[in-house]
Protein backbone atom coordinates (compact mmCIF):
# COMPACT_ATOMS: atom_id res chain seq x y z
CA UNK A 1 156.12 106.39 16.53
CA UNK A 2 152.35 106.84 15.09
CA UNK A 3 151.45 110.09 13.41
CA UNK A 4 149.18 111.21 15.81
CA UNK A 5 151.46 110.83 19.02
CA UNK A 6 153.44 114.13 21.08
CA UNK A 7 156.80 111.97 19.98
CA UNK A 8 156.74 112.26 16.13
CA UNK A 9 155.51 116.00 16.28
CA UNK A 10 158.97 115.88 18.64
CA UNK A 11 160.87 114.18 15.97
CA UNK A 12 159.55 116.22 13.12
CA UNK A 13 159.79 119.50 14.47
CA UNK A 14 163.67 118.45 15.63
CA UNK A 15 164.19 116.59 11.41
CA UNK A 16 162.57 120.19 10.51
CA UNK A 17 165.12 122.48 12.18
CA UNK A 18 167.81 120.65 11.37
CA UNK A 19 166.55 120.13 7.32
CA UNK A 20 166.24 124.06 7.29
CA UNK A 21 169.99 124.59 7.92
CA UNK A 22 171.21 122.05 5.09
CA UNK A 23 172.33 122.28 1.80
CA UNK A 24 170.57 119.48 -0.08
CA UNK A 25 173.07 116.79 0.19
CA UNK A 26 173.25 117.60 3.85
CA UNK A 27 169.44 117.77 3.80
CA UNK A 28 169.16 114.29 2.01
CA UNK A 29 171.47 112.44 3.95
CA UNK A 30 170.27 113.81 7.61
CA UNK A 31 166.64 112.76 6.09
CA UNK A 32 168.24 109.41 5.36
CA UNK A 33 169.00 108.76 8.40
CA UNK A 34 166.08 110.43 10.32
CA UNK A 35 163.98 107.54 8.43
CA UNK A 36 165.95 104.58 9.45
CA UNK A 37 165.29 106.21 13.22
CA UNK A 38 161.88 106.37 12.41
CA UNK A 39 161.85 103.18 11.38
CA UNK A 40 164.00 101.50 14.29
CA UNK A 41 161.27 102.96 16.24
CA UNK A 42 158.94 99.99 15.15
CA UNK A 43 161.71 97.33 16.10
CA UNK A 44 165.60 97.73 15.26
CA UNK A 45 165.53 94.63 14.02
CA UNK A 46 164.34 94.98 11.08
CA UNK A 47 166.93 97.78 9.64
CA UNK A 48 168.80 94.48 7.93
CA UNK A 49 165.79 93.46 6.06
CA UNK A 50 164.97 97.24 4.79
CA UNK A 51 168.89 97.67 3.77
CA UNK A 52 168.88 94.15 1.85
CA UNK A 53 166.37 95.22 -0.22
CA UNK A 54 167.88 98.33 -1.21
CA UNK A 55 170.96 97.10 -2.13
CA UNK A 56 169.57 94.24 -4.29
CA UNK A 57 167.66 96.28 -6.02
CA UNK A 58 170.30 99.65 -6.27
CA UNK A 59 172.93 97.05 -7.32
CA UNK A 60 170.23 95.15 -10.17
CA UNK A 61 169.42 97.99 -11.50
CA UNK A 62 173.06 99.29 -11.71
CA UNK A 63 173.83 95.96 -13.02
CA UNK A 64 171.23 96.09 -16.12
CA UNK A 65 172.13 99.51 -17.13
CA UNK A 66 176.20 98.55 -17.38
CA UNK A 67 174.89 95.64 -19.34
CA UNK A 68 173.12 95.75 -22.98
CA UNK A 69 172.49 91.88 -22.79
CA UNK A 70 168.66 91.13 -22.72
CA UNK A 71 169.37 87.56 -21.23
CA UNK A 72 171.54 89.50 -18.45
CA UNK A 73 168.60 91.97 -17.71
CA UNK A 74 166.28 89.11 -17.74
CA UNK A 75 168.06 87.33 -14.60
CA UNK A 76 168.77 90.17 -13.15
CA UNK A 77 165.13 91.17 -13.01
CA UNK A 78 164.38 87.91 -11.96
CA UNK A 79 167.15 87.53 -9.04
CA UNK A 80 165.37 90.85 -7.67
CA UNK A 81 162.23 89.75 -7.97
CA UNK A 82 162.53 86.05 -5.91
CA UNK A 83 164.64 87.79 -3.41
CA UNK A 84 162.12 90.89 -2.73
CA UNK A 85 159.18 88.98 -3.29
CA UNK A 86 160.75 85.84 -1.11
CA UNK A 87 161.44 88.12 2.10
CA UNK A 88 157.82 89.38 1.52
CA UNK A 89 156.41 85.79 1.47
CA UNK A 90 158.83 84.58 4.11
CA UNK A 91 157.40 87.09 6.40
CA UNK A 92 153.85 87.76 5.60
CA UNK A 93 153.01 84.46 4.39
CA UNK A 94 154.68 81.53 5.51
CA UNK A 95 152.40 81.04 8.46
CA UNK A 96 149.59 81.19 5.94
CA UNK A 97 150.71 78.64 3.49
CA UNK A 98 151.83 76.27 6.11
CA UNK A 99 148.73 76.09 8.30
CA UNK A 100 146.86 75.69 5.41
CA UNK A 101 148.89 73.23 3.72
CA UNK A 102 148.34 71.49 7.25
CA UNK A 103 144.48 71.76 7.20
CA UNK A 104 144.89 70.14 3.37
CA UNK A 105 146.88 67.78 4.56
CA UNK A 106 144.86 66.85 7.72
CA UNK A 107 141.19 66.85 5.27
CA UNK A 108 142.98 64.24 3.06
CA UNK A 109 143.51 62.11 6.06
CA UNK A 110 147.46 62.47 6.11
CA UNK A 111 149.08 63.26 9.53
CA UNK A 112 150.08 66.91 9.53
CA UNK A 113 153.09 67.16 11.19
CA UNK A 114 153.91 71.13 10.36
CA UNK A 115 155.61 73.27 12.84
CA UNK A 116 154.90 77.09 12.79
CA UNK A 117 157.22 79.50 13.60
CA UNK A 118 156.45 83.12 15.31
CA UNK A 119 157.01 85.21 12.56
CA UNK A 120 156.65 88.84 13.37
CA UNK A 121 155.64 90.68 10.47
CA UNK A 122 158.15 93.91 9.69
CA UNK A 123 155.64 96.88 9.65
CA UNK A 124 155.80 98.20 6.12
CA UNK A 125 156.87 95.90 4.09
CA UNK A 126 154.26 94.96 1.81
CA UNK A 127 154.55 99.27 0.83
CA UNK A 128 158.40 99.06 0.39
CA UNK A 129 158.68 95.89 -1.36
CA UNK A 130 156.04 97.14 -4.19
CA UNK A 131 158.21 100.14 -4.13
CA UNK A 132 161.48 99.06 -4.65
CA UNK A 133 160.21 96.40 -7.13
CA UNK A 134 158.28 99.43 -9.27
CA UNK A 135 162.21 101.00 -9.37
CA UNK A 136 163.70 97.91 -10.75
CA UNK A 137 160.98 97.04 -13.49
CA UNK A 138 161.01 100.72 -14.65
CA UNK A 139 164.53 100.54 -15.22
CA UNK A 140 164.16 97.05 -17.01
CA UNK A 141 161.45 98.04 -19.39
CA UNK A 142 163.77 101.41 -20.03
CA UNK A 143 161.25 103.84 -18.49
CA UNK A 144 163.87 105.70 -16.40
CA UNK A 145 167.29 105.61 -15.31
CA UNK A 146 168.89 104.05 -12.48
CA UNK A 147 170.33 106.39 -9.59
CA UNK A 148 174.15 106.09 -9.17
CA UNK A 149 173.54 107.32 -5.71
CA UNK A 150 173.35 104.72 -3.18
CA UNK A 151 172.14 107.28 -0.57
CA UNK A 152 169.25 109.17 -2.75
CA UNK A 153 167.83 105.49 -3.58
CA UNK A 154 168.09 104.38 0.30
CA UNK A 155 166.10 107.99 1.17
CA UNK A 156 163.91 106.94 -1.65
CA UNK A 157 162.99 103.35 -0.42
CA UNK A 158 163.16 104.54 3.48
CA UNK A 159 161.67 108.46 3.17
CA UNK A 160 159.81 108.42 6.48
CA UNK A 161 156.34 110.03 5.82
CA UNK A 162 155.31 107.28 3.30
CA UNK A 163 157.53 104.60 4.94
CA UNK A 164 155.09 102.11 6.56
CA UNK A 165 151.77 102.57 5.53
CA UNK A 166 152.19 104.39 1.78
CA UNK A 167 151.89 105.71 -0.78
CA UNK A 168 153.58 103.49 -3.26
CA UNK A 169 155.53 106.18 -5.00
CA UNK A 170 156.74 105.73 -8.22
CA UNK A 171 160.50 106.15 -8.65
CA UNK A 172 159.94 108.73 -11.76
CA UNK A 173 157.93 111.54 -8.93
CA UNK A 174 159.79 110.74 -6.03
CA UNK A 175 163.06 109.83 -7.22
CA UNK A 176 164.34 113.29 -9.03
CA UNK A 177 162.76 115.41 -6.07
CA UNK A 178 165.38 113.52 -4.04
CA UNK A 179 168.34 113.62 -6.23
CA UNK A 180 167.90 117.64 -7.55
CA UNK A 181 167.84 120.34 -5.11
CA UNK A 182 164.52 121.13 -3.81
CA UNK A 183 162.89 124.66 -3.79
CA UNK A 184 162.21 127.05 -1.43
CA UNK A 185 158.16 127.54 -1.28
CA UNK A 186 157.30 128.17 2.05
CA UNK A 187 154.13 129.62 1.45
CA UNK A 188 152.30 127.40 -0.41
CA UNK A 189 154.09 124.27 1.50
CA UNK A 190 153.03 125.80 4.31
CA UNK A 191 149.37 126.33 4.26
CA UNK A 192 149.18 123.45 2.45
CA UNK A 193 150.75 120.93 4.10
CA UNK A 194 148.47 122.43 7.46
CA UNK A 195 145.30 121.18 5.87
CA UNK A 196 146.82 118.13 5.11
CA UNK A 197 147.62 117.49 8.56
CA UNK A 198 144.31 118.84 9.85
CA UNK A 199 142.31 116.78 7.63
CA UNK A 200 144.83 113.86 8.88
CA UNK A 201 144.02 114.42 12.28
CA UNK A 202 140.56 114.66 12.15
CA UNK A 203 139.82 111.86 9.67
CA UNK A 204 142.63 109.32 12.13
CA UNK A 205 141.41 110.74 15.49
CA UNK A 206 137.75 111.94 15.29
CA UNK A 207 136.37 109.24 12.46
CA UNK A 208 138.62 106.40 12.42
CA UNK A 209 139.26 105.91 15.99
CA UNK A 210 136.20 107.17 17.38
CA UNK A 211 134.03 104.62 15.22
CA UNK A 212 137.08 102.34 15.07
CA UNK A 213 136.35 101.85 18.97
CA UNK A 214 132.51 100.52 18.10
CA UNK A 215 133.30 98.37 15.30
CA UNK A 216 136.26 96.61 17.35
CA UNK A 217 134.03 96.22 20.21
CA UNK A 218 131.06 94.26 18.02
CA UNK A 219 133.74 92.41 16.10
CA UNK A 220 135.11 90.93 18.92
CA UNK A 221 131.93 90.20 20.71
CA UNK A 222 131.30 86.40 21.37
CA UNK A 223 129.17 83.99 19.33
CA UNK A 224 125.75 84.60 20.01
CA UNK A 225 126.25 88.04 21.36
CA UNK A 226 125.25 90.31 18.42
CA UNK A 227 121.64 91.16 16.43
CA UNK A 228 121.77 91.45 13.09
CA UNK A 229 121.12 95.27 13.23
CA UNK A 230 124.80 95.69 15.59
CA UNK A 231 126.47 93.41 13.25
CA UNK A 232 125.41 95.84 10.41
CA UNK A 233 126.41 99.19 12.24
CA UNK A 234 129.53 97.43 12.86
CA UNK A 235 129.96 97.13 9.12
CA UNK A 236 129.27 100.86 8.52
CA UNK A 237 131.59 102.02 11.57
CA UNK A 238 134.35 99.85 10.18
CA UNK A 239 133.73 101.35 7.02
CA UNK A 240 134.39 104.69 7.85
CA UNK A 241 137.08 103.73 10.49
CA UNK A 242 139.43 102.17 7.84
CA UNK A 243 138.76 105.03 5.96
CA UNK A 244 139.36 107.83 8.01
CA UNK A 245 142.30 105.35 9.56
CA UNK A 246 144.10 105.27 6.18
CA UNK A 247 143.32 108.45 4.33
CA UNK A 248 144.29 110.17 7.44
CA UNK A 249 147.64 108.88 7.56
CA UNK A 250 148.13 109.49 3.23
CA UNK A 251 147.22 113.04 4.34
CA UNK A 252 149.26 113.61 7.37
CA UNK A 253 152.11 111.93 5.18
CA UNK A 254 151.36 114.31 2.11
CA UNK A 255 151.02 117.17 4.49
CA UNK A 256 154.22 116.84 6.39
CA UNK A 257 156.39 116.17 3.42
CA UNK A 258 154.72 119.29 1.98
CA UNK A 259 156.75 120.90 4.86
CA UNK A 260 159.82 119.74 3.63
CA UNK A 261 159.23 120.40 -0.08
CA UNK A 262 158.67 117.12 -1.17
CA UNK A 263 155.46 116.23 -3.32
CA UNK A 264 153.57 113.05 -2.30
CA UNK A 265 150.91 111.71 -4.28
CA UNK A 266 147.33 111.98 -3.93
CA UNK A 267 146.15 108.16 -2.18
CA UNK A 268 142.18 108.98 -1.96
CA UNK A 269 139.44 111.13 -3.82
CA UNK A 270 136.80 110.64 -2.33
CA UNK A 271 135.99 106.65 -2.65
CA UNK A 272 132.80 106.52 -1.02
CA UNK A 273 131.32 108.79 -3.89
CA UNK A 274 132.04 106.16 -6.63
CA UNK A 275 129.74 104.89 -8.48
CA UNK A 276 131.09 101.82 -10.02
CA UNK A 277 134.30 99.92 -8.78
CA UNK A 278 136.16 100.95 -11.49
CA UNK A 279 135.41 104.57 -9.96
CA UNK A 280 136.15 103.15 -6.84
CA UNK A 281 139.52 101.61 -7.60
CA UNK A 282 140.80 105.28 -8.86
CA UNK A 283 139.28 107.07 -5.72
CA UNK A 284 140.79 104.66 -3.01
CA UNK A 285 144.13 103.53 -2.49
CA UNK A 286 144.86 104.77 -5.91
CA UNK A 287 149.12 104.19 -5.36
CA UNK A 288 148.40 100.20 -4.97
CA UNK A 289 145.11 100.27 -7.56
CA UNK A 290 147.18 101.67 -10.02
CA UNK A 291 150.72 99.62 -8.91
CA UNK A 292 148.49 96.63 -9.45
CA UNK A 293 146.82 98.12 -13.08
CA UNK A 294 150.34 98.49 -14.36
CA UNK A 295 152.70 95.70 -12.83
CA UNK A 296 150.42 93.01 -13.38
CA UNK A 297 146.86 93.69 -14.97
CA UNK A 298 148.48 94.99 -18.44
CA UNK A 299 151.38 92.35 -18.01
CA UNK A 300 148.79 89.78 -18.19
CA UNK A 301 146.89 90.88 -20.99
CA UNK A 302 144.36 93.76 -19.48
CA UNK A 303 141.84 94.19 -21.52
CA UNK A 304 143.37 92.36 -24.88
CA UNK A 305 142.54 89.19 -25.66
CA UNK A 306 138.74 87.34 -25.35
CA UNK A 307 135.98 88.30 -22.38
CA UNK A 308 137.27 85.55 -20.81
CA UNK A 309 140.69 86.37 -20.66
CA UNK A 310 140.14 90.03 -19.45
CA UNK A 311 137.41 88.21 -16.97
CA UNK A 312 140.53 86.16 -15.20
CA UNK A 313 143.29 89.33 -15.70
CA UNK A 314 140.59 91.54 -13.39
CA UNK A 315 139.84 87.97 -11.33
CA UNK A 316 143.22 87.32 -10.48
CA UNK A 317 144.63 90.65 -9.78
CA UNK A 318 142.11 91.31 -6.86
CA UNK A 319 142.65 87.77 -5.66
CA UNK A 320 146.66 88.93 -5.21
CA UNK A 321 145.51 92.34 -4.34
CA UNK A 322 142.97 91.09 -1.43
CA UNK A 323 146.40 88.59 -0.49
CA UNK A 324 148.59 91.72 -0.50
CA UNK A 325 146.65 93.18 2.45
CA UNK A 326 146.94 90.14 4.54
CA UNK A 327 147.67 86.44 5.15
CA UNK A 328 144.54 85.33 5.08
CA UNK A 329 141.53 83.49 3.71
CA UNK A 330 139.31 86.66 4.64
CA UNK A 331 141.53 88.97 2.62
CA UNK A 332 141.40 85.95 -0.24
CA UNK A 333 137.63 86.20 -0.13
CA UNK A 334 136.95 90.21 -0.34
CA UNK A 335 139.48 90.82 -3.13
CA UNK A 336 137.65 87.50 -4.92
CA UNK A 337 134.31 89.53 -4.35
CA UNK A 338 135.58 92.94 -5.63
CA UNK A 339 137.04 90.87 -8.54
CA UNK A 340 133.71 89.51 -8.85
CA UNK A 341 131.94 92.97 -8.86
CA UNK A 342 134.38 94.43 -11.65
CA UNK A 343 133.81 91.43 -13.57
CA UNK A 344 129.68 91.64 -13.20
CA UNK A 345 129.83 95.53 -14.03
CA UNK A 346 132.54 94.90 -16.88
CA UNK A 347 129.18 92.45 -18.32
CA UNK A 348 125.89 94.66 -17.69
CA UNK A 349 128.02 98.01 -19.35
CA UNK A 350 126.10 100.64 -20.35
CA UNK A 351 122.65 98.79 -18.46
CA UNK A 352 124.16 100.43 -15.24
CA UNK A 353 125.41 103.52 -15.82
CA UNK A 354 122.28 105.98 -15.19
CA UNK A 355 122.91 109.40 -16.78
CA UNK A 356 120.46 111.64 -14.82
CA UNK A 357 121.14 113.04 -11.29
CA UNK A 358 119.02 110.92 -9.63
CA UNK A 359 120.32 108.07 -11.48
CA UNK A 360 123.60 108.52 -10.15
CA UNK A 361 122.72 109.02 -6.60
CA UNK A 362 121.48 105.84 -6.53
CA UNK A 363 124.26 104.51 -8.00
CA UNK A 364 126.21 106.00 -5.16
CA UNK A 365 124.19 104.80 -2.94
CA UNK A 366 123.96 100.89 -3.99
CA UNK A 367 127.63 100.96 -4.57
CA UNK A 368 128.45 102.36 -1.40
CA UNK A 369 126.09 99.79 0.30
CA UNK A 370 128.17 97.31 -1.55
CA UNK A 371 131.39 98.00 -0.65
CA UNK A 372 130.63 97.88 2.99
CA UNK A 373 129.57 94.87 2.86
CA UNK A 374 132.56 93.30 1.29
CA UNK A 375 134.19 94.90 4.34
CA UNK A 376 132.63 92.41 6.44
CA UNK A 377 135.46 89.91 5.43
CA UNK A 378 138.20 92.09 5.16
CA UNK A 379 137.40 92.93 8.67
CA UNK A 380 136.40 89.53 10.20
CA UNK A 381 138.61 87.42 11.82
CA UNK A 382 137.35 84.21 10.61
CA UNK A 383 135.89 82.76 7.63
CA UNK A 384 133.24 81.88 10.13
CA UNK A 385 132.60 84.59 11.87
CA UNK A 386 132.19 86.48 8.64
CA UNK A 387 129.57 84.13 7.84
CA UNK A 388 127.98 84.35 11.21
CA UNK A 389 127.68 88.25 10.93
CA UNK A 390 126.59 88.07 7.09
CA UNK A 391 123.72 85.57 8.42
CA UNK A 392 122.56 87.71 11.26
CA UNK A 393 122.47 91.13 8.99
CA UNK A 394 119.74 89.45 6.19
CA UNK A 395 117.68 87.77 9.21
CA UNK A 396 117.81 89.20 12.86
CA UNK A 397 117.45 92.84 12.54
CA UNK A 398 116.51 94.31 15.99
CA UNK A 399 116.91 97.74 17.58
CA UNK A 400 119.10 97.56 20.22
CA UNK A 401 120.60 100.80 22.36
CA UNK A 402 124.18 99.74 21.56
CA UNK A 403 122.60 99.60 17.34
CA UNK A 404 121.32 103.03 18.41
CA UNK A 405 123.86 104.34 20.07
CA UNK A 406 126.48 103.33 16.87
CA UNK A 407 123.87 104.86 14.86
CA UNK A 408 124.02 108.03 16.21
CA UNK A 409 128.04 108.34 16.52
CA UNK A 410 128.29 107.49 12.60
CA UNK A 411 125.47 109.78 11.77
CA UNK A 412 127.24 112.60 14.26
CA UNK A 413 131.04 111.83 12.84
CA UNK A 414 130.57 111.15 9.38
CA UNK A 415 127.30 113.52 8.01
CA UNK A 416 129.72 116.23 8.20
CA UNK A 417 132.44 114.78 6.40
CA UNK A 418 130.26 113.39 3.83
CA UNK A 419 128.92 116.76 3.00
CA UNK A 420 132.31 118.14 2.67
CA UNK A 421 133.35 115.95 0.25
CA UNK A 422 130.00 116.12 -1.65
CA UNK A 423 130.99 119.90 -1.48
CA UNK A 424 134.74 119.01 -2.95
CA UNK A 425 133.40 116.73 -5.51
CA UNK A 426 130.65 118.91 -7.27
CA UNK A 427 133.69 121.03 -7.98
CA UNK A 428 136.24 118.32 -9.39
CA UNK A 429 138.95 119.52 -6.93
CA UNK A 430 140.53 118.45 -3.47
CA UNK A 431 141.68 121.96 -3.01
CA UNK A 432 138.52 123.88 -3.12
CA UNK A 433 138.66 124.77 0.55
CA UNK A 434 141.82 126.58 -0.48
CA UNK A 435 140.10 129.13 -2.74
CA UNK A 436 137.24 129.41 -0.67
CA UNK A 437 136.92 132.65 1.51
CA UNK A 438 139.27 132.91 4.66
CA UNK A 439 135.96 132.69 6.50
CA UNK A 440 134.83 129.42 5.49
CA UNK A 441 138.63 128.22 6.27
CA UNK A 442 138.86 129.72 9.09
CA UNK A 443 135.47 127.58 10.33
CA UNK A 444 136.71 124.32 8.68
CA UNK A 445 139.78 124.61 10.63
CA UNK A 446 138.36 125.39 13.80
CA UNK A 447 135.87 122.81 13.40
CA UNK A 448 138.71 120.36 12.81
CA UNK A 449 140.45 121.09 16.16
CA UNK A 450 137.60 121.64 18.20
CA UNK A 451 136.45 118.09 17.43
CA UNK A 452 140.16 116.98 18.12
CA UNK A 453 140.19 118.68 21.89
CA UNK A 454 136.33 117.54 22.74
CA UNK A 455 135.88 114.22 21.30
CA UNK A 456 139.11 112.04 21.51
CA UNK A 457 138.00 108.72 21.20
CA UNK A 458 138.20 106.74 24.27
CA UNK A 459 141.46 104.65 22.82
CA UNK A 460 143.91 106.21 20.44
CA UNK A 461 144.40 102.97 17.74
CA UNK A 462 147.49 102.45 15.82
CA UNK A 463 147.16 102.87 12.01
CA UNK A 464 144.78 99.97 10.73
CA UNK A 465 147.48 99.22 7.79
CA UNK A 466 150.88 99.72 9.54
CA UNK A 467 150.13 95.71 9.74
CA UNK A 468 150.05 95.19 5.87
């Protein structure tokens, strides 16, 4: 049931009718189970594996709080952890680790006898797990309280919106707007939540799958097929298609549960406007940047300890963060190279940080240039074919009409967008729209759905990170 399809705006409106008639608890538990429809949706199958999780961790946290032995917290924490973190490898990564221990195995000279099994990965579970496990450590380091309500936690881990592709939310924001009685703001919520949606829409539809269908087409040309110049617009197009792929859905989630008075937090500012990656890492994906800075960059030391030590803390992080996204050596490889970037920055310091204006366009600019091409391997199938493209971009550049032609779609799509955010960034705000004039809204908005009604990309994609 994707965002952008007649049967969720069904299913909301119908959750949103309901909701209104409800006191909370009525409102909570009819939300409750609206997500685990919503979720059955994807495949039934995987209600189980959602439900375990929420009891082990509702019941360990339970469990430490009745307790006031440290040991006793310890295993607890530690029982949670193997089981959440072992359905999470046992679904995500199994086939990874096994085929490679076979190719190890096989380059040694050893007969590799290892049988793979057809693991299909539960959409959502990378988001859920780092969830629930945030929940659990909170209430082990004594940051907040457990819930005594089984229901409120399940609505909590499940909540619909953010369910499969984010954001992380941390129990302490999303937890007490569950459990006390929500306000009334219809107003705000309202007009609100409508640019949310809006900007959804248009960044999912019009950006991501508009450019998505160019970059999919020149990744999965054959060997040989491509210039260097195509392989390089098919960096930039995937660039903005992940983008407007996953901010739209953080949006469309934020804006629809701004419609039933519940808060989401803010997943992108603006990430192509950084100018370092530390900028970037609090501009993009900022629920799993900052899950990552405080569940196991400061664990490990963060920046205490020697250059070296901070140096591996920043090194491995990205290396687990690239391996969150996906079970692969391509997903290895770009969070190794965005490790490597921090790390390089972290060293020159204050030799690239340009104060003037110009200065930091330029900045912009070469950072933005970098980060696309890092998305080469995140995007790539292969190792290889990574490789192959990264070849062809720094020695066969050659004007070709489908170059051109992807040219022209990413200046037509993305110019605009680029200048809006420009516009929302020289004022420090995502809301400035909001205070603007009712004439300037009114022409954002109606610049939003004419581009929805007269350029619907010719194949409506599912949401790039419903697979992480």
């Amino acid at each position: 049931m994707l965002f952008n399809s007649y049967a969720f705006w069904l299913f909301f409106a119908l959750v949103w009718v309901i909701y209104r008639l409800l006191p909370h608890r009525g409102q909570n538990l009819m939300l409750l189970g609206a997500s685990y429809y919503f979720y059955a949706c994807w495949d039934w199958r995987f209600l189980p594996l959602i439900l375990t999780t929420t009891l082990v961790n509702y019941f360990t946290a339970i469990g430490m709080e009745k307790s006031t032995d440290p040991k006793r917290h310890k295993w607890l924490m530690a029982a949670s952890a193997v089981v959440s973190l072992g359905l999470l490898a046992y679904f995500k990564y199994f086939g990874f680790f096994a085929e490679s221990a076979a190719e190890l195995l096989s380059w040694l000279g050893f007969q590799a006898d290892i049988k793979m099994l057809n693991i299909i990965l539960p959409v959502g579970i990378s988001f859920y797990t780092f969830q629930t496990m945030s929940y659990t450590i909170d209430v082990y380091r004594k940051q907040i309280k457990p819930t005594h309500s089984l229901a409120d936690f399940a609505l909590y881990v499940a909540y619909f919106p953010q369910l499969v592709a984010g954001p992380i939310e941390r129990s302490s924001s999303l937890l007490p707007q569950i459990t006390n009685s929500r306000k009334n703001r219809p107003h705000g919520d309202f007009s609100e939540g409508l640019y949310l949606v809006m900007l959804g829409l248009f960044l999912k539809v019009v950006v991501g799958d508009n450019l998505g269908f160019i970059a999919d087409g020149i990744f999965s040309a054959e060997k040989g097929d491509l210039t260097g110049t195509e392989a390089l617009v098919g960096v930039y197009c995937f660039a903005f298609q992940i983008y407007g792929d996953f901010a739209g859905y953080s949006s469309i989630a934020r804006g629809v549960s701004k419609w039933l008075g519940i808060d989401l937090m803010t997943n992108f500012r603006m990430p192509y406007l950084a100018r370092n990656p530390s900028d970037f890492w609090q501009r993009w994906h900022i629920s799993l940047s900052s899950w990552l800075r405080d569940y196991l960059y400061i664990p490990l030391g963060g920046n205490r300890g020697s250059k070296f030590m901070v140096y591996r803390n920043l090194m491995i992080t990205m290396l687990l963060g690239g391996l969150w996204h996906g079970a692969g050596w391509t997903f290895l490889i770009w969070g190794g190279l965005h490790g490597a970037i921090l790390c390089i920055y972290r060293v020159l310091g204050d030799r690239v940080k340009l104060p003037d204006r110009w200065g930091r366009i330029v900045a912009t600019l070469f950072f933005f240039h970098l980060v696309c091409l890092t998305w080469l391997f995140f995007r790539a199938d292969t190792l290889p074919q990574a490789w192959e493209m990264l070849t062809l971009i720094f020695t066969q550049q050659e004007m070709t009409p489908l170059a051109n032609y992807g040219l022209r779609m990413l200046v037509f799509f993305c110019a605009p967008l680029m200048a809006y955010e420009i516009w929302l960034d020289q004022a420090h705000t995502l809301r400035r729209l909001e205070s603007a004039r009712w004439g300037w809204r009114a022409a954002a908005y109606c610049y939003f759905v004419f581009m929805l009604i007269v350029f619907p990309p010719p194949v409506f994609g599912q949401f790039i990170y419903f697979q992480f």
